[in-house]
C-alpha atoms as a PDB file:
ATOM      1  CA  UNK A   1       0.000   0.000   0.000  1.00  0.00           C
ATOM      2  CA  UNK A   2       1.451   3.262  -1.113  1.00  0.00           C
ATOM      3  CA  UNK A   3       1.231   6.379   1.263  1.00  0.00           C
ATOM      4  CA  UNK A   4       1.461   8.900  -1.251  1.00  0.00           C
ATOM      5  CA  UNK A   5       1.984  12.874  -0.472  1.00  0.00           C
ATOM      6  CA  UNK A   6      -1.400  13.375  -0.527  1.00  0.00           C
ATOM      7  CA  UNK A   7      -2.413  10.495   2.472  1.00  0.00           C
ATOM      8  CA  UNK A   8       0.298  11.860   3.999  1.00  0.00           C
ATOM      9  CA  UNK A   9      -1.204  15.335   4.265  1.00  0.00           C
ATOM     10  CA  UNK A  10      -4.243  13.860   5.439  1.00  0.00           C
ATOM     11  CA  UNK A  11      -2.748  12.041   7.865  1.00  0.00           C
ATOM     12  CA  UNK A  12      -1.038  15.137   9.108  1.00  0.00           C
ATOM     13  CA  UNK A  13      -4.531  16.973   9.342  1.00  0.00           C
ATOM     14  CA  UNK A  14      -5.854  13.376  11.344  1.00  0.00           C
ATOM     15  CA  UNK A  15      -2.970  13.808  13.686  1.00  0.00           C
ATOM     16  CA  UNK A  16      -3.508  17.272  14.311  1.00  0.00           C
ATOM     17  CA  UNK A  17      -7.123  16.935  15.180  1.00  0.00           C
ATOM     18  CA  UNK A  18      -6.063  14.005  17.334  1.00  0.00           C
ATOM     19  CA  UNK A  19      -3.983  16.729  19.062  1.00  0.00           C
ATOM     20  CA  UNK A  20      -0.501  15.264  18.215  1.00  0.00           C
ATOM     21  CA  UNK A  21       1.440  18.203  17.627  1.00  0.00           C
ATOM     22  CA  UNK A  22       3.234  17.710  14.979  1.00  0.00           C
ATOM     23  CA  UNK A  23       4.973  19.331  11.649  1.00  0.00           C
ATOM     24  CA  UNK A  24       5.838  17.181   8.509  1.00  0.00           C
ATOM     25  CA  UNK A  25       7.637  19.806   6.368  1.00  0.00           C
ATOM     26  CA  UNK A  26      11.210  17.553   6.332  1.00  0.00           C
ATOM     27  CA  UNK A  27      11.693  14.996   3.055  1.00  0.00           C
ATOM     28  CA  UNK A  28      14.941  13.232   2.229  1.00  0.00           C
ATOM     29  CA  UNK A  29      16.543  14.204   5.855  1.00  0.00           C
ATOM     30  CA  UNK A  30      20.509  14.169   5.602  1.00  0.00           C
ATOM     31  CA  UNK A  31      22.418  11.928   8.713  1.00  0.00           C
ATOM     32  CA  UNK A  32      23.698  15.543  10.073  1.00  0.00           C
ATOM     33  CA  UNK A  33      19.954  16.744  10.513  1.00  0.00           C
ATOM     34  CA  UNK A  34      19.182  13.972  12.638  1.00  0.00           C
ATOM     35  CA  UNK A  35      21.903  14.199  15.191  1.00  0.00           C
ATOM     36  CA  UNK A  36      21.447  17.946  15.228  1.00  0.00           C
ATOM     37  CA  UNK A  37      17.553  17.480  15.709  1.00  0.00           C
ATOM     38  CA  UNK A  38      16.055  18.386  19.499  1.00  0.00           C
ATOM     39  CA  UNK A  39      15.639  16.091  22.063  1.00  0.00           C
ATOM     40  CA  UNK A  40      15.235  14.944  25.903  1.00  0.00           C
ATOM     41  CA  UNK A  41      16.753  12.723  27.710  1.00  0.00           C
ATOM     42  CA  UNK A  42      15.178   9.605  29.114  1.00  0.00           C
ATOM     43  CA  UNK A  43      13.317   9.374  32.305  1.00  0.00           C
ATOM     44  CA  UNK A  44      15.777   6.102  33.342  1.00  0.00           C
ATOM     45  CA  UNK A  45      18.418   4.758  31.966  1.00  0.00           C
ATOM     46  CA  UNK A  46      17.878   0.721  32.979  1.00  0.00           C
ATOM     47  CA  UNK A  47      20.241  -2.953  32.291  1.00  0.00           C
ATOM     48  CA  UNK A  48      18.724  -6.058  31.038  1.00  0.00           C
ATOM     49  CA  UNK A  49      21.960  -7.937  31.443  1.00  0.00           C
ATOM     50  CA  UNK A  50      25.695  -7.950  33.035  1.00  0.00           C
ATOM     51  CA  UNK A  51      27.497  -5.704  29.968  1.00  0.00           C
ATOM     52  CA  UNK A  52      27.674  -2.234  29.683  1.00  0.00           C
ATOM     53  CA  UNK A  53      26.106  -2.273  26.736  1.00  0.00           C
ATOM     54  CA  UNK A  54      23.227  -4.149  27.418  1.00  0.00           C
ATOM     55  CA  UNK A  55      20.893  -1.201  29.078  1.00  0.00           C
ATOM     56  CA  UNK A  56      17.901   0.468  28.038  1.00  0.00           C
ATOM     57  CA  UNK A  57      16.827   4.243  28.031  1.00  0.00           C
ATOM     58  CA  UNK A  58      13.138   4.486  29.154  1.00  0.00           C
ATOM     59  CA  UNK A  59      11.349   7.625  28.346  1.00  0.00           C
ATOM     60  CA  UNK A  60       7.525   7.950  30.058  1.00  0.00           C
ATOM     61  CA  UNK A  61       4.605   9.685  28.084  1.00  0.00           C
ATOM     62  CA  UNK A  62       4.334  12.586  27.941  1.00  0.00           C
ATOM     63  CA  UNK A  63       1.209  14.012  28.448  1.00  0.00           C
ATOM     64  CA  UNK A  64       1.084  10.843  30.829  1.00  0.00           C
ATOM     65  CA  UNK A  65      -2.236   8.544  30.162  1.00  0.00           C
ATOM     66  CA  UNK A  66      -3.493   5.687  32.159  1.00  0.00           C
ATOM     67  CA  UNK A  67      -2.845   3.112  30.197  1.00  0.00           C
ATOM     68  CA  UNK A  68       0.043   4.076  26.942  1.00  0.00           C
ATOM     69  CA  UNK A  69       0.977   2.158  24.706  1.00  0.00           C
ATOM     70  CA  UNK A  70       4.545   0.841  24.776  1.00  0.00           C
ATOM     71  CA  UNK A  71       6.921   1.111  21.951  1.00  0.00           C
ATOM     72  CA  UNK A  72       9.951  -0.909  22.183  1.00  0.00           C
ATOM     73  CA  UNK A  73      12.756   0.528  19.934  1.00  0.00           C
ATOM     74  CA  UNK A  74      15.403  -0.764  18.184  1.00  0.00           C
ATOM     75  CA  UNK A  75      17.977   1.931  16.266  1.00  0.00           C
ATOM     76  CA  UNK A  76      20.203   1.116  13.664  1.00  0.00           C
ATOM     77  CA  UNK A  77      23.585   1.636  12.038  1.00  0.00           C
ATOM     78  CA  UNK A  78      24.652  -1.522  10.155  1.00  0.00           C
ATOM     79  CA  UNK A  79      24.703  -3.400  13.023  1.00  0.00           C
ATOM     80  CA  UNK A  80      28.320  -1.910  13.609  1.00  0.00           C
ATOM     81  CA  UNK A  81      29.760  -0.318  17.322  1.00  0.00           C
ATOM     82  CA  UNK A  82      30.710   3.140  15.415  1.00  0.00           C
ATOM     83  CA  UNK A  83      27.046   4.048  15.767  1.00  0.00           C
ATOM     84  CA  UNK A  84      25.266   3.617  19.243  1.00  0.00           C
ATOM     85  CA  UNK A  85      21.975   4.377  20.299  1.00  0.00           C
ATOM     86  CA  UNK A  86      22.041   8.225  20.746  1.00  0.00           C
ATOM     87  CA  UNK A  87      21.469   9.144  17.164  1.00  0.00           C
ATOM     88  CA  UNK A  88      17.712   7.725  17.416  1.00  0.00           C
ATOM     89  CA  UNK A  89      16.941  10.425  20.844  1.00  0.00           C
ATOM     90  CA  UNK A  90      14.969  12.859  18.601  1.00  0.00           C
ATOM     91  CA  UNK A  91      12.865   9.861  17.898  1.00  0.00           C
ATOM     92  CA  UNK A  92      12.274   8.469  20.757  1.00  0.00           C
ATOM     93  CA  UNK A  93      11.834  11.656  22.798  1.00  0.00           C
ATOM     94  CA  UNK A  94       9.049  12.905  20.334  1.00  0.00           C
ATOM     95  CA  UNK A  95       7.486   9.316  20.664  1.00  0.00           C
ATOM     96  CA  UNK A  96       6.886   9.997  24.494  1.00  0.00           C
ATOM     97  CA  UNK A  97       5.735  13.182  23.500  1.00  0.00           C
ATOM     98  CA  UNK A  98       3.383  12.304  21.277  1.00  0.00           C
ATOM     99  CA  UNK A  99       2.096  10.053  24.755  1.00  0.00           C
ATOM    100  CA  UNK A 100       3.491   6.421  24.392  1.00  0.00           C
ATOM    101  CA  UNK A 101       5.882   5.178  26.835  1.00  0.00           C
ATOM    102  CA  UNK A 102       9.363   4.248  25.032  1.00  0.00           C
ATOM    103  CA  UNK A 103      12.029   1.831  25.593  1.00  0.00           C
ATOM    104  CA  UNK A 104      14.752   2.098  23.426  1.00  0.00           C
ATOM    105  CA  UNK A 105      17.585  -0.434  23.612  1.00  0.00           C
ATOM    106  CA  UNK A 106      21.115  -0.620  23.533  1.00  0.00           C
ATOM    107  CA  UNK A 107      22.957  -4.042  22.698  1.00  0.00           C
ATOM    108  CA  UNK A 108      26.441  -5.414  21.678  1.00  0.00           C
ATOM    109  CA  UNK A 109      27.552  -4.655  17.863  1.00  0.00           C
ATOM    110  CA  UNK A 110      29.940  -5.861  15.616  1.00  0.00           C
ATOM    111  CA  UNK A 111      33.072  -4.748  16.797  1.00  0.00           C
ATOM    112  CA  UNK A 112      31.853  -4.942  20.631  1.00  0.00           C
ATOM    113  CA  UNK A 113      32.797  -8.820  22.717  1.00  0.00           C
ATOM    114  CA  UNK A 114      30.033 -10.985  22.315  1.00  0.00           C
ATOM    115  CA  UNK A 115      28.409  -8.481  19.462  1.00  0.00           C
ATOM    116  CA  UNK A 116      27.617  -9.675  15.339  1.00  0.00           C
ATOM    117  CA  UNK A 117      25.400 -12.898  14.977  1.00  0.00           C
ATOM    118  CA  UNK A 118      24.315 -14.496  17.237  1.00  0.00           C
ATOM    119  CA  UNK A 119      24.730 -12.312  19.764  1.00  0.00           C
ATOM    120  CA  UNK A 120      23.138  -8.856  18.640  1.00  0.00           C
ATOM    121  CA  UNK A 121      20.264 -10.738  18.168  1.00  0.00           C
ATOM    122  CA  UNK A 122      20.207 -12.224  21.412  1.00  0.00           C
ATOM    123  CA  UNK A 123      20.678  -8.910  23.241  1.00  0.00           C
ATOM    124  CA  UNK A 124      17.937  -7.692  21.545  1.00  0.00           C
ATOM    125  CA  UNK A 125      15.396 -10.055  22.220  1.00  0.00           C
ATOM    126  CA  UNK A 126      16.532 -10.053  25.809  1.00  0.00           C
ATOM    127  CA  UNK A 127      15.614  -6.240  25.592  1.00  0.00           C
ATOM    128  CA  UNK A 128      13.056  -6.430  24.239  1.00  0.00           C
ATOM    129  CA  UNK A 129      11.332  -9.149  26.966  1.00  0.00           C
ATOM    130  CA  UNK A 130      13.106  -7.533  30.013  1.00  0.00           C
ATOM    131  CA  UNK A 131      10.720  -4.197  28.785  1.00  0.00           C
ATOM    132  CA  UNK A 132       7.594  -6.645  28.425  1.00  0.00           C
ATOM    133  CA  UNK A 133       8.080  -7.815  32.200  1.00  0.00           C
ATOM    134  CA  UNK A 134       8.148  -4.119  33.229  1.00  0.00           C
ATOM    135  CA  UNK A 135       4.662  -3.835  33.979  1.00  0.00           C
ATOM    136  CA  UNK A 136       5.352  -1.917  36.966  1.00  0.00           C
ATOM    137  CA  UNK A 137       5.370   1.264  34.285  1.00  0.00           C
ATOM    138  CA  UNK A 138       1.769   1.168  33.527  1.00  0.00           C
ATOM    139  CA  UNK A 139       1.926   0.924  29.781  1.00  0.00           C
ATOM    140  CA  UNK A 140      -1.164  -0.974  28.080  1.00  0.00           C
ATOM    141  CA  UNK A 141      -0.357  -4.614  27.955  1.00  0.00           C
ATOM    142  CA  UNK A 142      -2.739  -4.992  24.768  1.00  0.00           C
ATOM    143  CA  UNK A 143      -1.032  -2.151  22.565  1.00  0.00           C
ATOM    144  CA  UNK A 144       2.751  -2.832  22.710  1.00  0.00           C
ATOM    145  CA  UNK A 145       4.802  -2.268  19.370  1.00  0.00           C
ATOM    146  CA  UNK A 146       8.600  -3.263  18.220  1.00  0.00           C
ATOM    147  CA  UNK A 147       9.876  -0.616  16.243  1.00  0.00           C
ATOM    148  CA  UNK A 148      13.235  -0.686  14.357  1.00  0.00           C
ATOM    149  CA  UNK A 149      15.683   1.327  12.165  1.00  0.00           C
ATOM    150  CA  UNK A 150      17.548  -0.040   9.467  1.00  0.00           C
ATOM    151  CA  UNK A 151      19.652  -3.247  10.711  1.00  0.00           C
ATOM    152  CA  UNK A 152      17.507  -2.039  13.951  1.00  0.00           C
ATOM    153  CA  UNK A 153      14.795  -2.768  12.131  1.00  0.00           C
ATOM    154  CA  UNK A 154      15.955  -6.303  11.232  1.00  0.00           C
ATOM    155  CA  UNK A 155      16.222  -7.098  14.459  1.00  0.00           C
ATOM    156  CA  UNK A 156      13.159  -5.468  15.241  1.00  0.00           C
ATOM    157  CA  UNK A 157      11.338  -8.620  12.653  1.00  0.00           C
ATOM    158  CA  UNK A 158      14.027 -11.346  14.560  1.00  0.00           C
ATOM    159  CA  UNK A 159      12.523 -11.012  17.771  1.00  0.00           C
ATOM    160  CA  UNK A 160       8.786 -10.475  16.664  1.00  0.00           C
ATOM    161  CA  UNK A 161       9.534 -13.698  15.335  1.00  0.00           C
ATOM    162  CA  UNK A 162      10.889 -14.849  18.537  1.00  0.00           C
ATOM    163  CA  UNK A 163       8.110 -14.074  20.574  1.00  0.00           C
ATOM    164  CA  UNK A 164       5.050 -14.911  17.623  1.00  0.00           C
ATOM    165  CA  UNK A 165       4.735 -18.004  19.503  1.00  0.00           C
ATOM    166  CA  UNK A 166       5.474 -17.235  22.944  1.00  0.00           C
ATOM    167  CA  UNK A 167       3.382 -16.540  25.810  1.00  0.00           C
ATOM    168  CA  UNK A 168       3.864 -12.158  25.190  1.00  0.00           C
ATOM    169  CA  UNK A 169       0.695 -11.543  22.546  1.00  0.00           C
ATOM    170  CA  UNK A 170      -0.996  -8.132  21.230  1.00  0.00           C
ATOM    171  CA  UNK A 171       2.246  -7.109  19.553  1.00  0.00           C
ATOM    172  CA  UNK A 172       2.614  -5.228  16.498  1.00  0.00           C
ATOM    173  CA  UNK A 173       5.872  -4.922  14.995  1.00  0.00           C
ATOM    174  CA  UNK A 174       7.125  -1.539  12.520  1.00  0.00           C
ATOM    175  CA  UNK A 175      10.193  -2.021  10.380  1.00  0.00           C
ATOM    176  CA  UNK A 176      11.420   1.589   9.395  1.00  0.00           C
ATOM    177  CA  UNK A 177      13.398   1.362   6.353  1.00  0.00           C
ATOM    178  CA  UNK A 178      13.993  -2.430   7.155  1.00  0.00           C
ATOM    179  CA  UNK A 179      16.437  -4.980   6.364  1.00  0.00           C
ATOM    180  CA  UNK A 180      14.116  -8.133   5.705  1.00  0.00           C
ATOM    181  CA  UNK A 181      16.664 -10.360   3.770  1.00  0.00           C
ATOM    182  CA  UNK A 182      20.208 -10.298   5.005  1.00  0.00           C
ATOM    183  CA  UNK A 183      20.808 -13.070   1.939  1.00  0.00           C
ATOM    184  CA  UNK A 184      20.106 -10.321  -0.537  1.00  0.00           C
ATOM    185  CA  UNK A 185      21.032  -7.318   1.261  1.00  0.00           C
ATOM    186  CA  UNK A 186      24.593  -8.320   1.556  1.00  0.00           C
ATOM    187  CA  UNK A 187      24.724  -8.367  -1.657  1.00  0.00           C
ATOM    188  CA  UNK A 188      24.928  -5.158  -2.256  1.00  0.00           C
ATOM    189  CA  UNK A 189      27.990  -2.873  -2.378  1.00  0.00           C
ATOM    190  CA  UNK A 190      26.830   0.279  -0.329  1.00  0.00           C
ATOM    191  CA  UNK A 191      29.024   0.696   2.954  1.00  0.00           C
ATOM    192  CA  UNK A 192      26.408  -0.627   4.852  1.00  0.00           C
ATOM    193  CA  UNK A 193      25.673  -3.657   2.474  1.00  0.00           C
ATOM    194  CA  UNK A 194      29.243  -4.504   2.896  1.00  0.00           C
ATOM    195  CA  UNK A 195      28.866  -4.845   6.669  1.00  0.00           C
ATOM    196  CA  UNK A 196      26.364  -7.724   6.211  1.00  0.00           C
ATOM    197  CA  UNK A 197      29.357 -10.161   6.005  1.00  0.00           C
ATOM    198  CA  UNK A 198      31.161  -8.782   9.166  1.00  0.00           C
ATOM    199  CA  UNK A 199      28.052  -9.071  11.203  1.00  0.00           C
ATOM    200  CA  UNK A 200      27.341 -12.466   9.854  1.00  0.00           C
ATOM    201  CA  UNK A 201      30.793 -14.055  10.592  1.00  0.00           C
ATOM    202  CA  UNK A 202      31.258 -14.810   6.912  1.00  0.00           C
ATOM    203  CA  UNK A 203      29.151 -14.377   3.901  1.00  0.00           C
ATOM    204  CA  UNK A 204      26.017 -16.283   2.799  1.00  0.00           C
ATOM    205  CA  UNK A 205      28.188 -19.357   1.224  1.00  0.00           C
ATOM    206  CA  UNK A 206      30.257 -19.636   4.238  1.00  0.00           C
ATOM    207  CA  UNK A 207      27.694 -19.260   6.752  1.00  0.00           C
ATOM    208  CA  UNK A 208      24.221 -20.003   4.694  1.00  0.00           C
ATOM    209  CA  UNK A 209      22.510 -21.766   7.645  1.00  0.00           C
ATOM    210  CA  UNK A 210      23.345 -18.407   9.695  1.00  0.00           C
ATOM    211  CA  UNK A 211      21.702 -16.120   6.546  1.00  0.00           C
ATOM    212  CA  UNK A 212      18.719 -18.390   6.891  1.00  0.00           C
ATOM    213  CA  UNK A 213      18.667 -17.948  10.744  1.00  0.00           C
ATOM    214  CA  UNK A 214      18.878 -14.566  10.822  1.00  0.00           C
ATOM    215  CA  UNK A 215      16.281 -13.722   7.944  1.00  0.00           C
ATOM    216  CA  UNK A 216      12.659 -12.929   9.584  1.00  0.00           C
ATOM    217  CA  UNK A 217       9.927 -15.275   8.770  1.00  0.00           C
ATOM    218  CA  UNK A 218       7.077 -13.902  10.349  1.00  0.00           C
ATOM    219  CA  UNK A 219       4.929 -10.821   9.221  1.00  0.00           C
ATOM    220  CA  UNK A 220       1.178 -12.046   9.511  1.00  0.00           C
ATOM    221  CA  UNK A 221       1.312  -8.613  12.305  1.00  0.00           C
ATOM    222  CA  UNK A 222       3.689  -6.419  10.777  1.00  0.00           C
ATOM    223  CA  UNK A 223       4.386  -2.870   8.746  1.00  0.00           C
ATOM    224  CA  UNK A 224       6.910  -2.329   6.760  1.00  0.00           C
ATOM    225  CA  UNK A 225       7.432   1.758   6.305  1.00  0.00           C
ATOM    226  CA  UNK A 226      10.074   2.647   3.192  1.00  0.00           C
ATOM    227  CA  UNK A 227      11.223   6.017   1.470  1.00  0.00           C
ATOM    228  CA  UNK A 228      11.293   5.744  -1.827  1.00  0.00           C
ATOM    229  CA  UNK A 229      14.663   7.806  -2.680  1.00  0.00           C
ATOM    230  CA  UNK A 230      16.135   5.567   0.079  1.00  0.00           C
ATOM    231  CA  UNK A 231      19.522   4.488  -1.353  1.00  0.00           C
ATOM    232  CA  UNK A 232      21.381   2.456   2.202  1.00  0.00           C
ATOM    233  CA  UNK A 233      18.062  -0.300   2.206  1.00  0.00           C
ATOM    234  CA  UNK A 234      17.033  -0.407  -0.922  1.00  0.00           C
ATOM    235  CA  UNK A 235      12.780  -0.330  -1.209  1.00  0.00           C
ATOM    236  CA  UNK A 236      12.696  -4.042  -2.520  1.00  0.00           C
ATOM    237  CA  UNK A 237      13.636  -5.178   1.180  1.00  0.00           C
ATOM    238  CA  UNK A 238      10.094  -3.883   1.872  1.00  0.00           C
ATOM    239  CA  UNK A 239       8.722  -4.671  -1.105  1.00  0.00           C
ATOM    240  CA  UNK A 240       9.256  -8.624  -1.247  1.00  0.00           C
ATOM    241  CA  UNK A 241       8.216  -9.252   2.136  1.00  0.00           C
ATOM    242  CA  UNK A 242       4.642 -10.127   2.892  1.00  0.00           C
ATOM    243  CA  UNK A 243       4.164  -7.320   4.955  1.00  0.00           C
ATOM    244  CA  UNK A 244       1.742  -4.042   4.712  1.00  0.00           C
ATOM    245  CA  UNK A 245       4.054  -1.904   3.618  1.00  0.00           C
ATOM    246  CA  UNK A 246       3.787   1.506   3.325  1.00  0.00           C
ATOM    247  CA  UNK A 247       5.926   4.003   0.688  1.00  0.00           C
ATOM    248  CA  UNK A 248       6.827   7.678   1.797  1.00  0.00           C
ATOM    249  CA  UNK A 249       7.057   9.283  -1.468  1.00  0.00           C
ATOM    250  CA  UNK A 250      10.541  10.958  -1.823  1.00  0.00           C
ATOM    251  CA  UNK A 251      11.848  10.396   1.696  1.00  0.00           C
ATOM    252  CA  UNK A 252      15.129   9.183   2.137  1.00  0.00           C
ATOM    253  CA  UNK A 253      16.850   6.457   4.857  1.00  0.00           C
ATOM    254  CA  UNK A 254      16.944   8.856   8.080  1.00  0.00           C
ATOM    255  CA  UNK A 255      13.720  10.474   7.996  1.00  0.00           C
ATOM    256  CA  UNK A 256      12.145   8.589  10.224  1.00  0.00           C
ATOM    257  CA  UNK A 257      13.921   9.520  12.896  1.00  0.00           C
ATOM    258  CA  UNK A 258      13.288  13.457  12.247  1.00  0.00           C
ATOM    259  CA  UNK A 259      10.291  14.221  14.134  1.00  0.00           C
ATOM    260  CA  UNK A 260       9.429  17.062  11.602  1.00  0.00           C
ATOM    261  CA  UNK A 261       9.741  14.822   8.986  1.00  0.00           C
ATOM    262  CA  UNK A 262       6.238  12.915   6.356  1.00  0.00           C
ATOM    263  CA  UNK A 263       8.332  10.054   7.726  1.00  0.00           C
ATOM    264  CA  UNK A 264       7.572  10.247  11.508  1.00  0.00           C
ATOM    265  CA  UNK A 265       4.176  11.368  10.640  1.00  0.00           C
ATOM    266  CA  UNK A 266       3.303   7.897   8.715  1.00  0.00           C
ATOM    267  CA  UNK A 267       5.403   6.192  11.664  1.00  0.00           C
ATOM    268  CA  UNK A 268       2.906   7.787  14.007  1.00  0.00           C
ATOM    269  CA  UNK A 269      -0.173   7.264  11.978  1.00  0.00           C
ATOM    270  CA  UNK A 270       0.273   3.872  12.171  1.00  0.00           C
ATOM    271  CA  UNK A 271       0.567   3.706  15.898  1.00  0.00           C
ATOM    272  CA  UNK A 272      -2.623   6.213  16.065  1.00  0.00           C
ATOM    273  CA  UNK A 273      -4.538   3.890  13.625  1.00  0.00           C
ATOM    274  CA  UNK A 274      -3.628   1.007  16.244  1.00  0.00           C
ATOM    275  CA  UNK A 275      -5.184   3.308  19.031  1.00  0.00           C
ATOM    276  CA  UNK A 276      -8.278   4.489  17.906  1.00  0.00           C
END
C-alpha cells in the first residue's frame, strides 16, 4: 500500500485533530539533521543484562495517560559499534511526547565482545522481553509495538519472530526502512551492504545456515514503512516481504527519525490507527 503525499497530508490533518502536535515539512533528511535534531533525555536509563552495553533508556509519556501504549525501539547503524543508540533520541523523545511510553535499547555490535550474529540478536530479544516484564510502568499490555531502524529494524522482525509463539501476545511490529533479507542485502555494495558479512561471521556461502537464521519469517502482524529515494536499504527489502508496507514518497533512509519529517508522521499514523 502506497502512502502517497497526498495520504500523507491527510494524515497530518488526522494527527492534528487528534492533538498530536506535529509538523511534517522535512523529506529526504541528511544523517547531520538527525543528530542535530532536538531532544530529551530519558526518564531512566535501565540494564537487562551484566554488559555495559546491554541497558535500556526508558522515556515515560508525555502528556502521561493511564494506560500508553509501549513502543519498544530498536535503532540502527549496520549493526556496527561506530554508531550507538544516541542518534535515534529525537525519535524516541518525540514518541513519548506524542504520549506512548518508550524503551529504546542498547545491545552489543559488531566490533563490541560478544556483538555480530548471534549475539546482537540475542541482546535484543533479551531487551526487548526484560521491557515486556516491566509492567510496573503502567503501559497498556494490549497495545505494545517493536519498532526498528535499518539493521535495527531487522532485528526489530528477529525477535517479533521470537516471541510470535510465545506466551507475550498483542504485539505489532514496525520495520522503518527495514532490512528483511540479510541473503540479498549483503549483496549489495553500499558501505552498509558490505557490513552484512562482518556481522554475519562470513558471507552467505560460508555461513548459509546463519543467513537463513537470521532472515525474519514472520509478518502475519507487521508494517513495513520505506522512502522511496532511500539508497542504504534499498525499497525491494520492503517490497518482497509479505508485509503491509507503506511508501513515503521521496523520503530518504533517516527520515524517520526526524520528528518534523512525512516520515515520523506515517510512523505515528500507524501507531494512532492502532489506538483508535
Amino acid at each position: 500500500m502506497d502512502l502517497n503525499g497526498l495520504r500523507i497530508a491527510a494524515v497530518v490533518l488526522g494527527l492534528l485533530s487528534a492533538g498530536f502536535a506535529i509538523s511534517a515539512e522535512k523529506i529526504n533528511v541528511p544523517y547531520k539533521d538527525i543528530l542535530q535534531a532536538p531532544f530529551q533525555q530519558a526518564d531512566k536509563t535501565l540494564s537487562y543484562g551484566a554488559s555495559p552495553l546491554q541497558f535500556g533508556k526508558l522515556w515515560l509519556p508525555k502528556p502521561k495517560e493511564q494506560k500508553p501504549p509501549l513502543l519498544i525501539f530498536l535503532h540502527g547503524g549496520c549493526w556496527l559499534n561506530a554508531f550507538n543508540i544516541e542518534h535515534s533520541f529525537a525519535l524516541t523523545s518525540a514518541l513519548a511526547n506524542s504520549g506512548a511510553m518508550v524503551w529504546s535499547i542498547e545491545y552489543r555490535r559488531t566490533g563490541d565482545e560478544g556483538g555480530g550474529w548471534p549475539g546482537t540478536f540475542e541482546d535484543t530479544v533479551k531487551g526487548v522481553k526484560f521491557a515486556l516484564d516491566q509492567s510496573q510502568w503502567g503501559f497498556d499490555p494490549t497495545k505494545v509495538f517493536i519498532v526498528g531502524h535499518s539493521a535495527g529494524g531487522h532485528l526489530a522482525l528477529l525477535a517479533n519472530d521470537a516471541l510470535a509463539k510465545s506466551r507475550y501476545q498483542n504485539i505489532e511490529a514496525i520495520g522503518l526502512a527495514a532490512i528483511t533479507d540479510v541473503i540479498s542485502y549483503s549483496q549489495g555494495t553500499n558501505s552498509c551492504q558490505s557490513a552484512t558479512d562482518k556481522f554475519m561471521g562470513g558471507s552467505y556461502v560460508q555461513e548459509k545456515h546463519a543467513y537463513v537464521a537470521a532472515t525474519p519469517k514472520w509478518f502475519d502482524n507487521v508494517t513495513l514503512i520505506h522512502g522511496s529515494q532511500d539508497n542504504i536499504v534499498p525499497i525491494e527489502q520492503s517490497e518482497k516481504a509479505s508485509a503491509s508496507v507503506l511508501v513515503v514518497e521521496g523520503a530518504g533512509h533517516f527520515d524517520f527519525l526526524h520528528p518534523q519529517s512525512t516520515a515520523y508522521a506515517a510512523l505515528l499514523s500507524v501507531i494512532y490507527k492502532r489506538n483508535e
